[in-house]
PDB file of N, CA and C in Angstrom:
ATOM      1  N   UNK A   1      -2.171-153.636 -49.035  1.00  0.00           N
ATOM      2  CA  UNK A   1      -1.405-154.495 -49.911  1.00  0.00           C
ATOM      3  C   UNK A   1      -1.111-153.736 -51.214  1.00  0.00           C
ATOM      4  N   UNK A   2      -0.012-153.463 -51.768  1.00  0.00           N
ATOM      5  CA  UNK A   2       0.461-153.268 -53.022  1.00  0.00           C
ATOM      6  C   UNK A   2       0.124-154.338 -53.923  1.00  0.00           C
ATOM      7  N   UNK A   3      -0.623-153.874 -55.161  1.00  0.00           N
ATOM      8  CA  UNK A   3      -1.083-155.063 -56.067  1.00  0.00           C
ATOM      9  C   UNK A   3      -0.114-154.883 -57.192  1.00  0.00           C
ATOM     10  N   UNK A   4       0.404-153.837 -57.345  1.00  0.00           N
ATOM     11  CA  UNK A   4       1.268-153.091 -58.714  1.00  0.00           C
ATOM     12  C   UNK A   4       2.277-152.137 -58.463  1.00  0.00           C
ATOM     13  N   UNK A   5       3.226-151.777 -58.741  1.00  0.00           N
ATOM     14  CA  UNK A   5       4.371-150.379 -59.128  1.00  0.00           C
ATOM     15  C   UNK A   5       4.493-150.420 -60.309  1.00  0.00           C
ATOM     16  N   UNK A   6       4.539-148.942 -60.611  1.00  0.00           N
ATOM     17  CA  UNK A   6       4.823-148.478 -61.750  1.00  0.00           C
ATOM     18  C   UNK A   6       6.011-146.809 -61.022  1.00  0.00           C
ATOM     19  N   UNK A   7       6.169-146.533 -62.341  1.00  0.00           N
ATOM     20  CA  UNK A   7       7.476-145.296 -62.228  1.00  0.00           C
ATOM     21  C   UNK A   7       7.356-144.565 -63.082  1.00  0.00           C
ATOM     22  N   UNK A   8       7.027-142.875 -63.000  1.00  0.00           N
ATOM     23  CA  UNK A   8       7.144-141.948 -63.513  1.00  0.00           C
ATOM     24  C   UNK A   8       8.551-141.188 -63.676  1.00  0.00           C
ATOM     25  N   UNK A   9       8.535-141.357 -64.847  1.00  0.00           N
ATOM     26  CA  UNK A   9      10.015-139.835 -65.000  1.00  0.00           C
ATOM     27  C   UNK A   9       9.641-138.954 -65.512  1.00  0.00           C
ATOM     28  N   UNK A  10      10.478-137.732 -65.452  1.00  0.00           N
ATOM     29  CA  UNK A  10       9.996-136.856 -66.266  1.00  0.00           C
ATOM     30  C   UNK A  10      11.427-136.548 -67.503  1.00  0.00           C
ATOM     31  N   UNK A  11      10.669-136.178 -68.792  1.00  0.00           N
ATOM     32  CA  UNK A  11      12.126-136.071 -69.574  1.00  0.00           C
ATOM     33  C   UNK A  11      11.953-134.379 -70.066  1.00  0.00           C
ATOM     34  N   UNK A  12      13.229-134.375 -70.567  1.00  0.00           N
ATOM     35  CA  UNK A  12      13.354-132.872 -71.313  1.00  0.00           C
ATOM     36  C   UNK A  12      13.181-132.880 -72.262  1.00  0.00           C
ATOM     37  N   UNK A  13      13.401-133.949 -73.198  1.00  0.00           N
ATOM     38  CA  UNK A  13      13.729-133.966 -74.742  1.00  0.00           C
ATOM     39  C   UNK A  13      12.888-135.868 -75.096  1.00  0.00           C
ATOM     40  N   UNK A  14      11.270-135.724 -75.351  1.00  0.00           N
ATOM     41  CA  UNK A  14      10.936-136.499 -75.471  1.00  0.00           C
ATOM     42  C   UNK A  14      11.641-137.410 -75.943  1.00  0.00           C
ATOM     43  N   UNK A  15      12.050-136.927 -77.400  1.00  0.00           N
ATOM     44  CA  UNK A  15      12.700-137.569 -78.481  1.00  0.00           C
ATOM     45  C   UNK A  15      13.693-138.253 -78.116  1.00  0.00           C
ATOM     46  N   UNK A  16      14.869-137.858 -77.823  1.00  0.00           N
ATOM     47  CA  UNK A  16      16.038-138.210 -76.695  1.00  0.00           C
ATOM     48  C   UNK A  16      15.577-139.616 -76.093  1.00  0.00           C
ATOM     49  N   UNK A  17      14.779-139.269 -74.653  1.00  0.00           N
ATOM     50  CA  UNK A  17      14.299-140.157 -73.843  1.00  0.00           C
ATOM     51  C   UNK A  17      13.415-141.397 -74.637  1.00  0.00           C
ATOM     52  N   UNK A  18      12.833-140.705 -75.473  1.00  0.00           N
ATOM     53  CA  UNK A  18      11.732-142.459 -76.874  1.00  0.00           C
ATOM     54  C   UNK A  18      13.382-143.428 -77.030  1.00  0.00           C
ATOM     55  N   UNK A  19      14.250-142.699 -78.043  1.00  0.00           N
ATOM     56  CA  UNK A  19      15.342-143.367 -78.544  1.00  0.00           C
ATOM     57  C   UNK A  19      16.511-144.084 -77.617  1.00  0.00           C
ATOM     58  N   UNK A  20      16.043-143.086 -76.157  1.00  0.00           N
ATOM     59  CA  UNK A  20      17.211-144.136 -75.170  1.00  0.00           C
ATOM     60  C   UNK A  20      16.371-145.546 -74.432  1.00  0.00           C
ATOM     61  N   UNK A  21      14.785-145.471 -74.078  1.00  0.00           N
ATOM     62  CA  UNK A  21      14.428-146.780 -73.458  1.00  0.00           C
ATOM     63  C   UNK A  21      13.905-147.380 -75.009  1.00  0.00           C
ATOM     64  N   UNK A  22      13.661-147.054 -75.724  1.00  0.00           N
ATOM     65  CA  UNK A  22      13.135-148.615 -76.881  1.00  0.00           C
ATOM     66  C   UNK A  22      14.566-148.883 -77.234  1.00  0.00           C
ATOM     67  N   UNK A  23      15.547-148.001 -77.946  1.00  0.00           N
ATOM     68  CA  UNK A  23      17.099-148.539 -78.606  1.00  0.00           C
ATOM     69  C   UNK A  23      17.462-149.214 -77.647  1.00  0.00           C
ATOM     70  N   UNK A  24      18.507-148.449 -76.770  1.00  0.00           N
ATOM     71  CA  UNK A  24      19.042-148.300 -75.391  1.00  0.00           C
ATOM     72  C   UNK A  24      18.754-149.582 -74.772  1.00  0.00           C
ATOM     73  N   UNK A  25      17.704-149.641 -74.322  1.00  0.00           N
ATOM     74  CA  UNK A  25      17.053-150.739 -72.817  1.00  0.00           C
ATOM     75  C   UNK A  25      16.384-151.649 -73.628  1.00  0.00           C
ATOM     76  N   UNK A  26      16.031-151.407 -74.946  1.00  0.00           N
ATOM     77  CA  UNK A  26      14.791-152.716 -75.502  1.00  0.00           C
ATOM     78  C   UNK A  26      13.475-152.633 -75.210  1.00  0.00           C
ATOM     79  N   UNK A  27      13.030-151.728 -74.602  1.00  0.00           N
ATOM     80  CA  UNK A  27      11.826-151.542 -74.442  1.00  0.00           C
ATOM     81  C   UNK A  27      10.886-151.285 -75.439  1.00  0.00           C
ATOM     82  N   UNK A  28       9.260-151.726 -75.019  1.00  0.00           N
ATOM     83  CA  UNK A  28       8.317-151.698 -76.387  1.00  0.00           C
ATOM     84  C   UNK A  28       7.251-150.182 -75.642  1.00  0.00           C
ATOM     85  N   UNK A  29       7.497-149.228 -76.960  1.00  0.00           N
ATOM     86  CA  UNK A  29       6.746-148.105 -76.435  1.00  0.00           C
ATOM     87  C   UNK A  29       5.410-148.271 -76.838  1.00  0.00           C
ATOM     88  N   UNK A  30       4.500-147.780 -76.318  1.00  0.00           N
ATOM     89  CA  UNK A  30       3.106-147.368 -76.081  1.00  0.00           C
ATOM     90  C   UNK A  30       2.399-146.110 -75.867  1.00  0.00           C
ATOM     91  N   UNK A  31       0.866-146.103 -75.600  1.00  0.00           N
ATOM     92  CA  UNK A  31       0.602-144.651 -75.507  1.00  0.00           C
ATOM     93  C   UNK A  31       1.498-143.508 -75.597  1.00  0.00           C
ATOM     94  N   UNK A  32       1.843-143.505 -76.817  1.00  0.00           N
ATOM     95  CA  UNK A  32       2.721-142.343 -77.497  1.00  0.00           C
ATOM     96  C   UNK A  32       1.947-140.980 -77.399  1.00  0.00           C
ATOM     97  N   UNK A  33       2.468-140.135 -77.126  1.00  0.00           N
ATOM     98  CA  UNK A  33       1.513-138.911 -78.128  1.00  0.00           C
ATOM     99  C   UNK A  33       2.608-137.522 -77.225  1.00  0.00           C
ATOM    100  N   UNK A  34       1.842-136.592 -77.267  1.00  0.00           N
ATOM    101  CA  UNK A  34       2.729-135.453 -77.248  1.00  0.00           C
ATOM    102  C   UNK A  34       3.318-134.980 -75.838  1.00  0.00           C
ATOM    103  N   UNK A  35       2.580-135.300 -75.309  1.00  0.00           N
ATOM    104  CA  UNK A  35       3.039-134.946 -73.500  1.00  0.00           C
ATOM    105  C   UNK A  35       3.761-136.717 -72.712  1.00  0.00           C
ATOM    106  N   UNK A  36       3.795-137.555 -73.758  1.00  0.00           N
ATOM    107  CA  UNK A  36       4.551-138.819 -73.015  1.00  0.00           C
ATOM    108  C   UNK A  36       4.767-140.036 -73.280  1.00  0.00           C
ATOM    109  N   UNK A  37       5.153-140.947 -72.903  1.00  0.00           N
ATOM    110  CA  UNK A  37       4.899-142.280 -73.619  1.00  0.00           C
ATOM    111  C   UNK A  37       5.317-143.336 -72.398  1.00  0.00           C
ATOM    112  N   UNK A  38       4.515-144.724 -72.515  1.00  0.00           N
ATOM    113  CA  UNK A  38       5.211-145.942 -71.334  1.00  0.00           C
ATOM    114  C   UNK A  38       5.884-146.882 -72.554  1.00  0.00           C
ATOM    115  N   UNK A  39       7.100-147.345 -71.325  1.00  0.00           N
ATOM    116  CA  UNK A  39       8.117-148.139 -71.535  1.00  0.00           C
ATOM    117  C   UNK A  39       7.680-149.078 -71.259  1.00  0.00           C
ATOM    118  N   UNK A  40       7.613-149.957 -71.878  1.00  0.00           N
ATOM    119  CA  UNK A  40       7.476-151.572 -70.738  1.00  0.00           C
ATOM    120  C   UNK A  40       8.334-152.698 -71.495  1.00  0.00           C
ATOM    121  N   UNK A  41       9.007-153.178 -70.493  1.00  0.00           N
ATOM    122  CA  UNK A  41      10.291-154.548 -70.789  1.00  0.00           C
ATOM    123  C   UNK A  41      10.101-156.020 -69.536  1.00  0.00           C
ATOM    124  N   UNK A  42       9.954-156.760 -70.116  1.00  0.00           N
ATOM    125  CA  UNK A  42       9.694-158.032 -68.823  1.00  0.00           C
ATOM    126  C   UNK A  42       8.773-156.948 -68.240  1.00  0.00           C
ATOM    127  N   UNK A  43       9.240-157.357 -66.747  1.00  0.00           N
ATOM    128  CA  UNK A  43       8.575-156.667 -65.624  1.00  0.00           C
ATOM    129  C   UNK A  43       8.305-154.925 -65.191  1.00  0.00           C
ATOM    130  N   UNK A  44       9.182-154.333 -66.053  1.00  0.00           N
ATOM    131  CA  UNK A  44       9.433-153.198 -65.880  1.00  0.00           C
ATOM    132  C   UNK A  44       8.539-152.379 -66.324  1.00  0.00           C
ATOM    133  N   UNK A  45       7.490-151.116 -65.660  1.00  0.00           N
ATOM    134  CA  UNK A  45       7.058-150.151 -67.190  1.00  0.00           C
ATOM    135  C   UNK A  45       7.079-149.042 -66.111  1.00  0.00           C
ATOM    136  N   UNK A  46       7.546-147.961 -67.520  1.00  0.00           N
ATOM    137  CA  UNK A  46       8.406-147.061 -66.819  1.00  0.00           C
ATOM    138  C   UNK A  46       7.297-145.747 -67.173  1.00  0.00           C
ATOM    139  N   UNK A  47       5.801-144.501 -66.818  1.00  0.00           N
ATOM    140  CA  UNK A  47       5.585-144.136 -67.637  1.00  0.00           C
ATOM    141  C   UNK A  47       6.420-142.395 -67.851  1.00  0.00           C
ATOM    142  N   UNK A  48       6.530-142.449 -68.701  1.00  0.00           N
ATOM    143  CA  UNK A  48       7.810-140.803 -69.371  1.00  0.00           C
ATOM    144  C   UNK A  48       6.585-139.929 -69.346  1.00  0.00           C
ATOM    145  N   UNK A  49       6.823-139.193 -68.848  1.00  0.00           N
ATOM    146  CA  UNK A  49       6.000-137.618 -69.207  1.00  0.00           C
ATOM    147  C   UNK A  49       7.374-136.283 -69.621  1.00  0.00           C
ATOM    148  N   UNK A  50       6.739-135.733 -70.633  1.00  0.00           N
ATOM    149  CA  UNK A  50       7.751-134.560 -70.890  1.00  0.00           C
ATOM    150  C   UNK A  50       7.522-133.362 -69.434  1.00  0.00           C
ATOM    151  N   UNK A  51       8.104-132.171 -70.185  1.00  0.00           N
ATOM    152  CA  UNK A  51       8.075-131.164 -69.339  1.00  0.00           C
ATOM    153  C   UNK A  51       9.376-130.812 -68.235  1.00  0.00           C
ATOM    154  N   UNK A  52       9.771-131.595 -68.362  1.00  0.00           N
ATOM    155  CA  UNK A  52      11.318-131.267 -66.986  1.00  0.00           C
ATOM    156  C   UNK A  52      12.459-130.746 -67.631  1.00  0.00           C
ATOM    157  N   UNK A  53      13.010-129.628 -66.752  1.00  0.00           N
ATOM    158  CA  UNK A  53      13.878-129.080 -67.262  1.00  0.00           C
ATOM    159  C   UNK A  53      15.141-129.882 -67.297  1.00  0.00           C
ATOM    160  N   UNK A  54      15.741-129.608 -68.541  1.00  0.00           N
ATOM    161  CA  UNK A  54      17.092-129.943 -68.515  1.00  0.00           C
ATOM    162  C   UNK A  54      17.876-129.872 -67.794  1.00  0.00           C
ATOM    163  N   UNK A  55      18.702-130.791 -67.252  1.00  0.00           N
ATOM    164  CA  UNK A  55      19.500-130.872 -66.085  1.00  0.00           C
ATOM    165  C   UNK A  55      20.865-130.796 -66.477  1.00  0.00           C
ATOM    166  N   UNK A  56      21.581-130.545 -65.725  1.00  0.00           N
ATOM    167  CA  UNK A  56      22.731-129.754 -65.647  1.00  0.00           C
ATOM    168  C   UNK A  56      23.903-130.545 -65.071  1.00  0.00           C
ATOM    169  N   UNK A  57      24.449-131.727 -66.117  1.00  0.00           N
ATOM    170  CA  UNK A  57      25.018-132.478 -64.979  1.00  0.00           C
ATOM    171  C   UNK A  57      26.657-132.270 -64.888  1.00  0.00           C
ATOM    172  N   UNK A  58      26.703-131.713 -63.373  1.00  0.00           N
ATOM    173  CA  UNK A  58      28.055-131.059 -62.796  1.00  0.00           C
ATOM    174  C   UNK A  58      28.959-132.732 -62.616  1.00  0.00           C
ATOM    175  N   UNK A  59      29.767-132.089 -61.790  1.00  0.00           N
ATOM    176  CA  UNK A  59      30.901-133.462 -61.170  1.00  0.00           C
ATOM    177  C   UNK A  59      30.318-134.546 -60.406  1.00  0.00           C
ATOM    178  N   UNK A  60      29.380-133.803 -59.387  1.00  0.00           N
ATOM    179  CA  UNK A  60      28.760-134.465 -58.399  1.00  0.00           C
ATOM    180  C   UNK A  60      27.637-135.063 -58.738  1.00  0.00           C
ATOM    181  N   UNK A  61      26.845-135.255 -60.098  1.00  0.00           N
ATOM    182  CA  UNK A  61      25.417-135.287 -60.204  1.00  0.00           C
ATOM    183  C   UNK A  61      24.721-136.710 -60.131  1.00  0.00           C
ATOM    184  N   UNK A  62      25.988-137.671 -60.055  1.00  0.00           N
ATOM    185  CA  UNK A  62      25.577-138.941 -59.400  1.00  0.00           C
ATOM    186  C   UNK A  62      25.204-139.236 -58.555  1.00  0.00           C
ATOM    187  N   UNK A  63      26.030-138.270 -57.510  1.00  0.00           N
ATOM    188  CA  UNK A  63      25.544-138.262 -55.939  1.00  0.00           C
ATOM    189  C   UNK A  63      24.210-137.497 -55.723  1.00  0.00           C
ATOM    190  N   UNK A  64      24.249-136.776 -56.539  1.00  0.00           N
ATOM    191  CA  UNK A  64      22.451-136.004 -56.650  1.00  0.00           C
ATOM    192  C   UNK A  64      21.588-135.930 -57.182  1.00  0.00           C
ATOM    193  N   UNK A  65      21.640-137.575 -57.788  1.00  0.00           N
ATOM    194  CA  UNK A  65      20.515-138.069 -58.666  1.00  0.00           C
ATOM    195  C   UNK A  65      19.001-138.213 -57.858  1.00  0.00           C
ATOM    196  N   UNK A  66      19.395-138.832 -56.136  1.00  0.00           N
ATOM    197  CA  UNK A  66      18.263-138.789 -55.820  1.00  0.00           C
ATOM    198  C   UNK A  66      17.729-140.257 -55.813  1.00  0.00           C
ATOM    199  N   UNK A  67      17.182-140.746 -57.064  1.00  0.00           N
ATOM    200  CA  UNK A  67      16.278-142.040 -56.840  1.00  0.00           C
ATOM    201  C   UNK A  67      17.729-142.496 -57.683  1.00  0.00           C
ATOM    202  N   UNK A  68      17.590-144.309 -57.968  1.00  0.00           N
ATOM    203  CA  UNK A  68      17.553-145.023 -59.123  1.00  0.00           C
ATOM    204  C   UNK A  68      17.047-146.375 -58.989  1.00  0.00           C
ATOM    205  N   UNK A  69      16.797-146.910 -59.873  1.00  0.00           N
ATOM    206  CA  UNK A  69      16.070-148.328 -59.958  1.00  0.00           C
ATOM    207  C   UNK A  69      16.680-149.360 -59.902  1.00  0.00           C
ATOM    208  N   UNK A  70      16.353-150.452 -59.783  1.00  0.00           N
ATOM    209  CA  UNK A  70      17.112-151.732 -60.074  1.00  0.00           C
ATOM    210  C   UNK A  70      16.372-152.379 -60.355  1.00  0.00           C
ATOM    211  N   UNK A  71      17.273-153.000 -61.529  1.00  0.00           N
ATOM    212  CA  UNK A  71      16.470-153.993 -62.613  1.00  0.00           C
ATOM    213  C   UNK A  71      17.082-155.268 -61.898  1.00  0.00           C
ATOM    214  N   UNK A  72      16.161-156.135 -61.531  1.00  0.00           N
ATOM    215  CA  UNK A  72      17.354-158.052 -61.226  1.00  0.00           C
ATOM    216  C   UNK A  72      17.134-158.294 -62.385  1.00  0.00           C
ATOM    217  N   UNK A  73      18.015-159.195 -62.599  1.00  0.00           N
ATOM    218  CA  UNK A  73      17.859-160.051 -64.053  1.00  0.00           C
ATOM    219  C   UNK A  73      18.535-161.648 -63.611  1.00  0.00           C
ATOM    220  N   UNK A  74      17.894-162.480 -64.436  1.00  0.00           N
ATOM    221  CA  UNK A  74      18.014-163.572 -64.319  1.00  0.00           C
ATOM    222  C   UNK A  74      19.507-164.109 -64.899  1.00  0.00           C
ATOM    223  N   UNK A  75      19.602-163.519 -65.983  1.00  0.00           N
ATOM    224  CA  UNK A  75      20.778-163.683 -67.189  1.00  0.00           C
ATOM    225  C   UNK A  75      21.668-162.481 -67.377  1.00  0.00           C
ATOM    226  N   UNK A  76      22.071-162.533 -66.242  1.00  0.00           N
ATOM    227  CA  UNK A  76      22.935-160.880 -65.779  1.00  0.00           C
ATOM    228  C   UNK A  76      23.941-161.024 -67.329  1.00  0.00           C
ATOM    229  N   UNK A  77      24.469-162.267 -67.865  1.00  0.00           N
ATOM    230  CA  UNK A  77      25.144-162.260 -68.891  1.00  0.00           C
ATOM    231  C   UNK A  77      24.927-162.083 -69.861  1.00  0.00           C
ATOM    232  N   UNK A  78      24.054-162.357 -70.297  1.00  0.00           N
ATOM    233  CA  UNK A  78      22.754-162.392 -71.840  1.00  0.00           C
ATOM    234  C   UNK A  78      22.053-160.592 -71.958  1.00  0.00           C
ATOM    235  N   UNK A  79      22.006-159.907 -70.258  1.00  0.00           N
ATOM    236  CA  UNK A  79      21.357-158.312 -70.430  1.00  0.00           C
ATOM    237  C   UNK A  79      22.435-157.765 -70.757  1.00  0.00           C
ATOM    238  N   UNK A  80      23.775-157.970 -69.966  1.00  0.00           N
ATOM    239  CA  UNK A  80      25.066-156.978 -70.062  1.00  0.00           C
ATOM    240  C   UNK A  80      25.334-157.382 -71.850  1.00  0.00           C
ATOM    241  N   UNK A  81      25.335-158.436 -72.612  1.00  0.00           N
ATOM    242  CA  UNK A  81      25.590-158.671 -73.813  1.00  0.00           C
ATOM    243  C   UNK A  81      24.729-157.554 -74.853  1.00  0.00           C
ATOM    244  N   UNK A  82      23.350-157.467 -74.517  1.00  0.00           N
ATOM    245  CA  UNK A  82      22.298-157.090 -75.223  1.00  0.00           C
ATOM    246  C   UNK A  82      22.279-155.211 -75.270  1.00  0.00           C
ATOM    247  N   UNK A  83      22.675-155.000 -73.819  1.00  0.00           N
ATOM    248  CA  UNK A  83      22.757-153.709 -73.384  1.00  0.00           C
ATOM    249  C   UNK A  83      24.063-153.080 -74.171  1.00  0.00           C
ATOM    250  N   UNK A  84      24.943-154.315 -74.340  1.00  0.00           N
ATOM    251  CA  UNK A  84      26.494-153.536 -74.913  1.00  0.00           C
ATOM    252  C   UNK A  84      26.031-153.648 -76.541  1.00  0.00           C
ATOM    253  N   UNK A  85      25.468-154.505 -76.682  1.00  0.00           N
ATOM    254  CA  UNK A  85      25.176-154.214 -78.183  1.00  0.00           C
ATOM    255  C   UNK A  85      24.111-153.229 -78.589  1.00  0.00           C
ATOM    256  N   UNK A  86      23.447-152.478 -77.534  1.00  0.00           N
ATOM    257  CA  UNK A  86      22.402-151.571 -77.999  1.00  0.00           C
ATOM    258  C   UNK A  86      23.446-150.177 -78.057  1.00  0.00           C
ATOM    259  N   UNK A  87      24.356-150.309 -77.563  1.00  0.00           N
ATOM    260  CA  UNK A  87      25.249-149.026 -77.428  1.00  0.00           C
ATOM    261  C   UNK A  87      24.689-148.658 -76.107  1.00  0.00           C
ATOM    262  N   UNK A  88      23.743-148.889 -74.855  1.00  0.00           N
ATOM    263  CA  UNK A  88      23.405-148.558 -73.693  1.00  0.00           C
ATOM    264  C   UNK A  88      24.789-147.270 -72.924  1.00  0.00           C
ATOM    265  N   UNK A  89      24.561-146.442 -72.369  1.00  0.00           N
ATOM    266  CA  UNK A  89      25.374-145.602 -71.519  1.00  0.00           C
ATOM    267  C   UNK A  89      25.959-146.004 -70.227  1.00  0.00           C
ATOM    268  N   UNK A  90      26.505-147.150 -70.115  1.00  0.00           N
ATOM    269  CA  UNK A  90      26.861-147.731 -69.089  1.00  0.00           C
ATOM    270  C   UNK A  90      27.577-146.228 -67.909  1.00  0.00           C
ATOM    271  N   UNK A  91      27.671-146.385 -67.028  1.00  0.00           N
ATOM    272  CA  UNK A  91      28.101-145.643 -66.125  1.00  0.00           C
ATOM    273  C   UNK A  91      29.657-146.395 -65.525  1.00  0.00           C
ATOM    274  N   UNK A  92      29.906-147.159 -65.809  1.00  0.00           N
ATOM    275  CA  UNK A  92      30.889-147.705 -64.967  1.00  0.00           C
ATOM    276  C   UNK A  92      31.021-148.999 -65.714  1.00  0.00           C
ATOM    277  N   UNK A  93      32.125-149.364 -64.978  1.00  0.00           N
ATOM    278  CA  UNK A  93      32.402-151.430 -65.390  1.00  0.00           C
ATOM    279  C   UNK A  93      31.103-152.559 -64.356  1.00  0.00           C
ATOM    280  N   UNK A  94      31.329-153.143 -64.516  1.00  0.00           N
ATOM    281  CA  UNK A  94      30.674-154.220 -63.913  1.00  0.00           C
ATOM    282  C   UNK A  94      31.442-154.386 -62.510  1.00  0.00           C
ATOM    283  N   UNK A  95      30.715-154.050 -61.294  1.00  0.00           N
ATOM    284  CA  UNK A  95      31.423-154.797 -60.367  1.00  0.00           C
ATOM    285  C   UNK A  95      30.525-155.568 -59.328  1.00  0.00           C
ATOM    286  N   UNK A  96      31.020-155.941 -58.453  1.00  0.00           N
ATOM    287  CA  UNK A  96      30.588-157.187 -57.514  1.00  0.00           C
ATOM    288  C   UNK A  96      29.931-156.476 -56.476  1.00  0.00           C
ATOM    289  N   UNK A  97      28.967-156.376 -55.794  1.00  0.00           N
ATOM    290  CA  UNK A  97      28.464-156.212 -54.385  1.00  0.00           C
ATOM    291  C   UNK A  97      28.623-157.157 -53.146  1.00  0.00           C
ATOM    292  N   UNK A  98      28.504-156.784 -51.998  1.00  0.00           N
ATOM    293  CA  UNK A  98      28.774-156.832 -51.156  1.00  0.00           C
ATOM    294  C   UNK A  98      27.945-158.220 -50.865  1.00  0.00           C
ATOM    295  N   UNK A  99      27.306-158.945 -51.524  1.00  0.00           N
ATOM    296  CA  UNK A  99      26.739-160.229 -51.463  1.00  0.00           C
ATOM    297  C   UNK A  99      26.788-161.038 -52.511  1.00  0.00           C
ATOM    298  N   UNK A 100      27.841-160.513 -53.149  1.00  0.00           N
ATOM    299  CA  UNK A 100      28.529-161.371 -54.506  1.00  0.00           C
ATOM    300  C   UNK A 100      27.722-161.748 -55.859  1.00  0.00           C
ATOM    301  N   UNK A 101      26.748-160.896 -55.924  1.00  0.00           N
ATOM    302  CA  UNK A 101      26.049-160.229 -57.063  1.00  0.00           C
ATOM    303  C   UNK A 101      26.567-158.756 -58.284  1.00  0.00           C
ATOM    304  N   UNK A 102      26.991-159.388 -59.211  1.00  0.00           N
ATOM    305  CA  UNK A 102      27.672-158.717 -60.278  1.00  0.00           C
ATOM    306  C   UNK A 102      26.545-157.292 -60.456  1.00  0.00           C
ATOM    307  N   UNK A 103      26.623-156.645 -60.485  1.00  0.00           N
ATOM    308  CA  UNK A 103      26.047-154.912 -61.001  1.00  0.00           C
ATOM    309  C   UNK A 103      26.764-153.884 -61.614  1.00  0.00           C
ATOM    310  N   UNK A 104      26.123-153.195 -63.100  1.00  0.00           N
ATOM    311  CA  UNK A 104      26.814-152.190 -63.050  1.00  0.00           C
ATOM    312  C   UNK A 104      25.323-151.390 -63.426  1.00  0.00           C
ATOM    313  N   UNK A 105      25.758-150.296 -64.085  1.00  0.00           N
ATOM    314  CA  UNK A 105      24.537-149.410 -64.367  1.00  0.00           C
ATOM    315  C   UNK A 105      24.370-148.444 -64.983  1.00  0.00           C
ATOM    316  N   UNK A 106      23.372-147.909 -65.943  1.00  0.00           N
ATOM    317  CA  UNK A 106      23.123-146.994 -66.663  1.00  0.00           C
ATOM    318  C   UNK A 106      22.122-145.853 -66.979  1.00  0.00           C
ATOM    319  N   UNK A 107      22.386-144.623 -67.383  1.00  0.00           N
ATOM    320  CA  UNK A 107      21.567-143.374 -66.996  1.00  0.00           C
ATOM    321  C   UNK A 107      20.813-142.974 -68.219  1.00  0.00           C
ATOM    322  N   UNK A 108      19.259-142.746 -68.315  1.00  0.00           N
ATOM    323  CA  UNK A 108      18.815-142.381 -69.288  1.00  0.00           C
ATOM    324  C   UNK A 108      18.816-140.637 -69.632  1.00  0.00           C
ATOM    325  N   UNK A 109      18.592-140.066 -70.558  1.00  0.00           N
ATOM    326  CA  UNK A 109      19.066-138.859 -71.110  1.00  0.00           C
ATOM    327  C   UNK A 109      19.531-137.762 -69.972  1.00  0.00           C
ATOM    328  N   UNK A 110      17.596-137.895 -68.690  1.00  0.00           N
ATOM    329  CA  UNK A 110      17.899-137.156 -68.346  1.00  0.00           C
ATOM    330  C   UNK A 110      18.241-137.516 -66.870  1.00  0.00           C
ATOM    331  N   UNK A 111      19.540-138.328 -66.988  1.00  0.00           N
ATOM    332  CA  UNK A 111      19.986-139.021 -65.072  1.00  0.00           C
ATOM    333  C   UNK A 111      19.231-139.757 -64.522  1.00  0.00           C
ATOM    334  N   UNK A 112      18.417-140.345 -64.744  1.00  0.00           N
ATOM    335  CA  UNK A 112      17.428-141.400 -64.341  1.00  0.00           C
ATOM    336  C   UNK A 112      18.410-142.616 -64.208  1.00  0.00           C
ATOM    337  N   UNK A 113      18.380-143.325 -63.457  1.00  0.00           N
ATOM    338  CA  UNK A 113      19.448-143.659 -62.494  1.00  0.00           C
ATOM    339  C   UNK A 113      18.999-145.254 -62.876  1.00  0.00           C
ATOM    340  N   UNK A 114      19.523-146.435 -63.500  1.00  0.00           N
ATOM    341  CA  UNK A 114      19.366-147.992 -63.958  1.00  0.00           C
ATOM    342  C   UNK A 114      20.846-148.749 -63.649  1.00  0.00           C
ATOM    343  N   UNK A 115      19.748-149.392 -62.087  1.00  0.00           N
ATOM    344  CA  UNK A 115      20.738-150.516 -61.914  1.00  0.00           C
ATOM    345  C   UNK A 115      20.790-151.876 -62.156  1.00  0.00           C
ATOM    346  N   UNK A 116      21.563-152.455 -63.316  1.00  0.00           N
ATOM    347  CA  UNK A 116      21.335-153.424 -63.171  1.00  0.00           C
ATOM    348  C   UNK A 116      22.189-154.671 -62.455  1.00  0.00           C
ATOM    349  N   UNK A 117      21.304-155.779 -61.799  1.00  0.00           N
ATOM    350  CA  UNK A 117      21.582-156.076 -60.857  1.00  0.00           C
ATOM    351  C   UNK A 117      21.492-157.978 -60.699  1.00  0.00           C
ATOM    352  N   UNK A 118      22.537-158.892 -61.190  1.00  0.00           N
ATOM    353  CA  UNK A 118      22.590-160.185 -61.048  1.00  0.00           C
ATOM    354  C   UNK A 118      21.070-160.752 -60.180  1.00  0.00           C
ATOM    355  N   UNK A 119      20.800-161.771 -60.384  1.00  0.00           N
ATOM    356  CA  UNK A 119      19.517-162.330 -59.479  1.00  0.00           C
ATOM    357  C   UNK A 119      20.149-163.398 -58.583  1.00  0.00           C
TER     358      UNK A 119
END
């Protein structure tokens, strides 16, 4: 039985990555210190470790992101409001899925892949 998930990233530019999940996403940081820090929002905690190289993002690097997450949200209207007023990096417009759930989504410094996703 799974009792918990949690999610490791790794960033390049601590600093960068602190200012995109607390500004950015709203998140409340914690265990700060020099090699990392956790995110945690509602349900979400995300923990950041430095050390990864800077990535290099070509034409294709969406398609070779690899992972990304999805956030549900209850108030798909009230996050997309909050997210546009944080200045968030949206990736795209808002569109509809294939089960008529509104999504769009956004990338932290270093391509870390946030979908968010109507409930």
């Amino acid at each position: 039985m799974i009792t918990e998930h949690r999610y490791t990233v790794f960033a390049s530019d601590l600093v960068r990555s602190r200012q995109f999940y607390e500004n950015r996403l709203g998140c409340t940081l914690s265990e700060i210190d020099e090699n990392g820090f956790v995110a945690t929002r509602d349900g979400l905690r995300v923990e950041v470790e430095g050390g990864a190289v800077r990535r290099k993002f070509g034409k294709k690097w969406l398609a070779e992101a690899g992972i990304y997450i999805t956030l549900v949200v209850d108030d798909f209207d009230a996050i997309l409001a909050e997210l546009k007023e944080r200045d968030a990096p949206f990736l795209d417009d808002v569109t509809e899925s294939a089960d008529g759930r509104r999504v769009t989504g956004i990338a932290d410094p270093d391509g870390v892949l946030y979908e968010i996703r109507e409930a």
